[in-house]
Each structure stands twice: as C-alpha cells, then as structure tokens.
Protein backbone atom coordinates (compact mmCIF):
# COMPACT_ATOMS: atom_id res chain seq x y z
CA UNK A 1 40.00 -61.69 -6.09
CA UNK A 2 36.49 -60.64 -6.59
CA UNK A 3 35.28 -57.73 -4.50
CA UNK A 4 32.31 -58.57 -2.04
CA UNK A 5 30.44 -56.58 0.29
CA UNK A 6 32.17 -59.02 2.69
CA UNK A 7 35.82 -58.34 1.80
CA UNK A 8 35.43 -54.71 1.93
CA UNK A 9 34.13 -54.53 5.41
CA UNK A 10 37.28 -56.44 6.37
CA UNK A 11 39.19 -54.07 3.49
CA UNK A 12 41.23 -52.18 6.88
CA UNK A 13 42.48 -55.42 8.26
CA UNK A 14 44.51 -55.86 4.20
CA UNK A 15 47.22 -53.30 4.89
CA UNK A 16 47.73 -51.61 1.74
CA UNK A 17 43.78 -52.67 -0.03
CA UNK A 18 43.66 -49.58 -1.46
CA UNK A 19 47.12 -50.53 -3.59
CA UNK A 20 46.08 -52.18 -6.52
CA UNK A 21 44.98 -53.07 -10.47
CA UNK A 22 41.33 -53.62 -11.22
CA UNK A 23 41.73 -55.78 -14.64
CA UNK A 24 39.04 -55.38 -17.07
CA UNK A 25 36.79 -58.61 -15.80
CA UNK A 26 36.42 -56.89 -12.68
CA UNK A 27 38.79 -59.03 -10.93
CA UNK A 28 41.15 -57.06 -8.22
CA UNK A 29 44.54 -57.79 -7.25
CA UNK A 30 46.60 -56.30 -4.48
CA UNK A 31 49.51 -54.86 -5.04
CA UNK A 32 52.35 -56.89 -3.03
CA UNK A 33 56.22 -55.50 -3.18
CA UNK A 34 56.86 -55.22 -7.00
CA UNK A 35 54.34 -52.21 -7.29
CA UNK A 36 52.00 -51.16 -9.54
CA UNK A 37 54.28 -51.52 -12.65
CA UNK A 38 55.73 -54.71 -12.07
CA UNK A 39 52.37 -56.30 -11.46
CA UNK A 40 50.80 -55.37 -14.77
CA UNK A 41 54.22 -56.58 -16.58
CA UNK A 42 53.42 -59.91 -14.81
CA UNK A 43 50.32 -60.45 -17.18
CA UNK A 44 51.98 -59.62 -20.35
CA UNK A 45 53.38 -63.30 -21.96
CA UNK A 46 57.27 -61.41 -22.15
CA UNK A 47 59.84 -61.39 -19.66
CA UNK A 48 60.66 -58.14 -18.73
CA UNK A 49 63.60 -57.16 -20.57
CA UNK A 50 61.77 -57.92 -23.68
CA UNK A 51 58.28 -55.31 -22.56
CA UNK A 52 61.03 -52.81 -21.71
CA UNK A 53 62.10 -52.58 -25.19
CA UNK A 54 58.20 -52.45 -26.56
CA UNK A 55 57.80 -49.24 -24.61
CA UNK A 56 58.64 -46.36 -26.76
CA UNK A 57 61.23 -44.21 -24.99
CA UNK A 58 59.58 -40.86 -25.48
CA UNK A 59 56.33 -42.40 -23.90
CA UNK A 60 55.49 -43.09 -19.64
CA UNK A 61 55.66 -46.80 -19.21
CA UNK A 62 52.88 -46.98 -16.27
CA UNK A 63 50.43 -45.33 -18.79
CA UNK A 64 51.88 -47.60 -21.82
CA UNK A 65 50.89 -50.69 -19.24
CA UNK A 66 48.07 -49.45 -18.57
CA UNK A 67 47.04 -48.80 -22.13
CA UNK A 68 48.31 -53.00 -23.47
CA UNK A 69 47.03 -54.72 -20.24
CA UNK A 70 43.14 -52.78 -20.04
CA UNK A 71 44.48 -52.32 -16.01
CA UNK A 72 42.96 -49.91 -13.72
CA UNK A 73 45.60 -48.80 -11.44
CA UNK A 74 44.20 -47.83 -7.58
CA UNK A 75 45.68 -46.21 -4.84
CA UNK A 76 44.30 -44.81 -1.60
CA UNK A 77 44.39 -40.94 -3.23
CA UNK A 78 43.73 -41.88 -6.44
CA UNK A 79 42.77 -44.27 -9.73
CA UNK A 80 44.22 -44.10 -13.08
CA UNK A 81 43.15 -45.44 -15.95
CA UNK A 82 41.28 -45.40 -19.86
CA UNK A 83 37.71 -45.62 -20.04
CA UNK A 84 36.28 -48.11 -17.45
CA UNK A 85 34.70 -51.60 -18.29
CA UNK A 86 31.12 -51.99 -16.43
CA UNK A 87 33.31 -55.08 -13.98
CA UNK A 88 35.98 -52.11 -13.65
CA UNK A 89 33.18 -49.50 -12.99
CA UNK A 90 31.27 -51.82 -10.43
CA UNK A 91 34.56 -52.55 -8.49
CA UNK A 92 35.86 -48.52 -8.47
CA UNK A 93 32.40 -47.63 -7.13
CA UNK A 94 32.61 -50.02 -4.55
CA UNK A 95 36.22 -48.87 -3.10
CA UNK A 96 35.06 -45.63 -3.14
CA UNK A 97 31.82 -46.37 -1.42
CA UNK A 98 33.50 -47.69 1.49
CA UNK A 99 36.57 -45.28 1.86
CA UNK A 100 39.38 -47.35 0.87
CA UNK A 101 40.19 -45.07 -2.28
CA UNK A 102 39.51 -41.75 -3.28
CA UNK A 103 36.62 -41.06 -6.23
CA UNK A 104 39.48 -38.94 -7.66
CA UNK A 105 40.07 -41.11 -11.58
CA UNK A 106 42.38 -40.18 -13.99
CA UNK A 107 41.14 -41.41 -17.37
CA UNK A 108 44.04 -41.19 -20.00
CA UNK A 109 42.07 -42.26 -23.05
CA UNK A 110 42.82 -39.07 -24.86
CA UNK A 111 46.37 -39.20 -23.91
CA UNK A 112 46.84 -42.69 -24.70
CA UNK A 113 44.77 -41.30 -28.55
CA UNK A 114 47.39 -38.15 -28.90
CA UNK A 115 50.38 -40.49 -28.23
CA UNK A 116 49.09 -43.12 -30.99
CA UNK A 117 48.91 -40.10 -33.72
CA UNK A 118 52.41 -38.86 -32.54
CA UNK A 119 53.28 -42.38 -32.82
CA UNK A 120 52.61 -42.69 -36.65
C-alpha cells in the first residue's frame, strides 16, 4: 500500500501499522501473523525450505533477508535496515512524523559489508 497523508491519520484504527516492511519502491506492507521474517521470504521466488538453506548458518537470517530483498523492516520502537532508498526514506519520515514508529533506524550496511569479506 502506498502511504498517504490520509492513511496515516487513520494509521491508529490498523492495529499493529507500525508492524511492517517498507520495500525499496516505497511501497508498505503490514505485517499480518507470519511476522517480519516470513513476509520478506514471501517475495523471494523459493519456497521456504529452499531460502533456509541459502542462509549461511553462521549469519542472522532477518538481516540476511533484509540484505537479498532491499526490505526495511518497521516496528513501533524501531526500524532496521541498509541504506534507505529516497521511496524508503519518504515513507520512514512519514511514520515517524506522525508517531506510529520511533525515528530510532538501525542501518546494517557495514554489517551486511564485514559479513560479505568473512564470507570469502
């Protein structure tokens, strides 16, 4: 869903708004009952068993998600993520601007680097 001034004045009448992935064209989707994880698996073209194996077993699979889908993760005390797309920016700014998240962001860009070197 795109975020509009409109939908964020009605953002406390979505229980759980603040639960969610901002994907890189801006676009935000709620969270339902799979959770943050689960959701960004969803986009990948593998069924789950198979991402599960991609994942290198020394490594955090959220951030490894986060890292292959380009997925800002929110929640209502704070955002993870790697560096921001402007769409991603825009949208972050504008939970935070009305309350529904905390301007607290995580960016694991040089986490996601020093895991790539270990990698090799």
């Amino acid at each position: 869903m795109k975020v509009t001034e409109e939908l964020l004045q009605k953002a406390d009448q979505i229980q759980n708004f603040s639960d969610g992935i901002i994907m890189p064209d801006g676009d935000y989707r709620l969270i339902e009952e799979n959770g943050h994880l689960q959701t960004m698996m969803a986009l990948l073209p593998y069924p789950e068993k198979e991402i599960w194996k991609m994942i290198p077993e020394n490594d955090s699979a959220l951030f490894w998600m986060i890292e292959r889908t380009g997925c800002v993760l929110t929640d209502y005390n704070s955002t993870v993520g790697m560096a921001m797309t402007p769409e991603q920016k825009e949208v972050f700014d504008a939970l935070v601007k009305h309350g529904i998240i905390s301007p607290e962001y995580f960016d694991i860009t040089k986490q996601r680097q020093k895991m790539r070197e270990q990698a090799k």
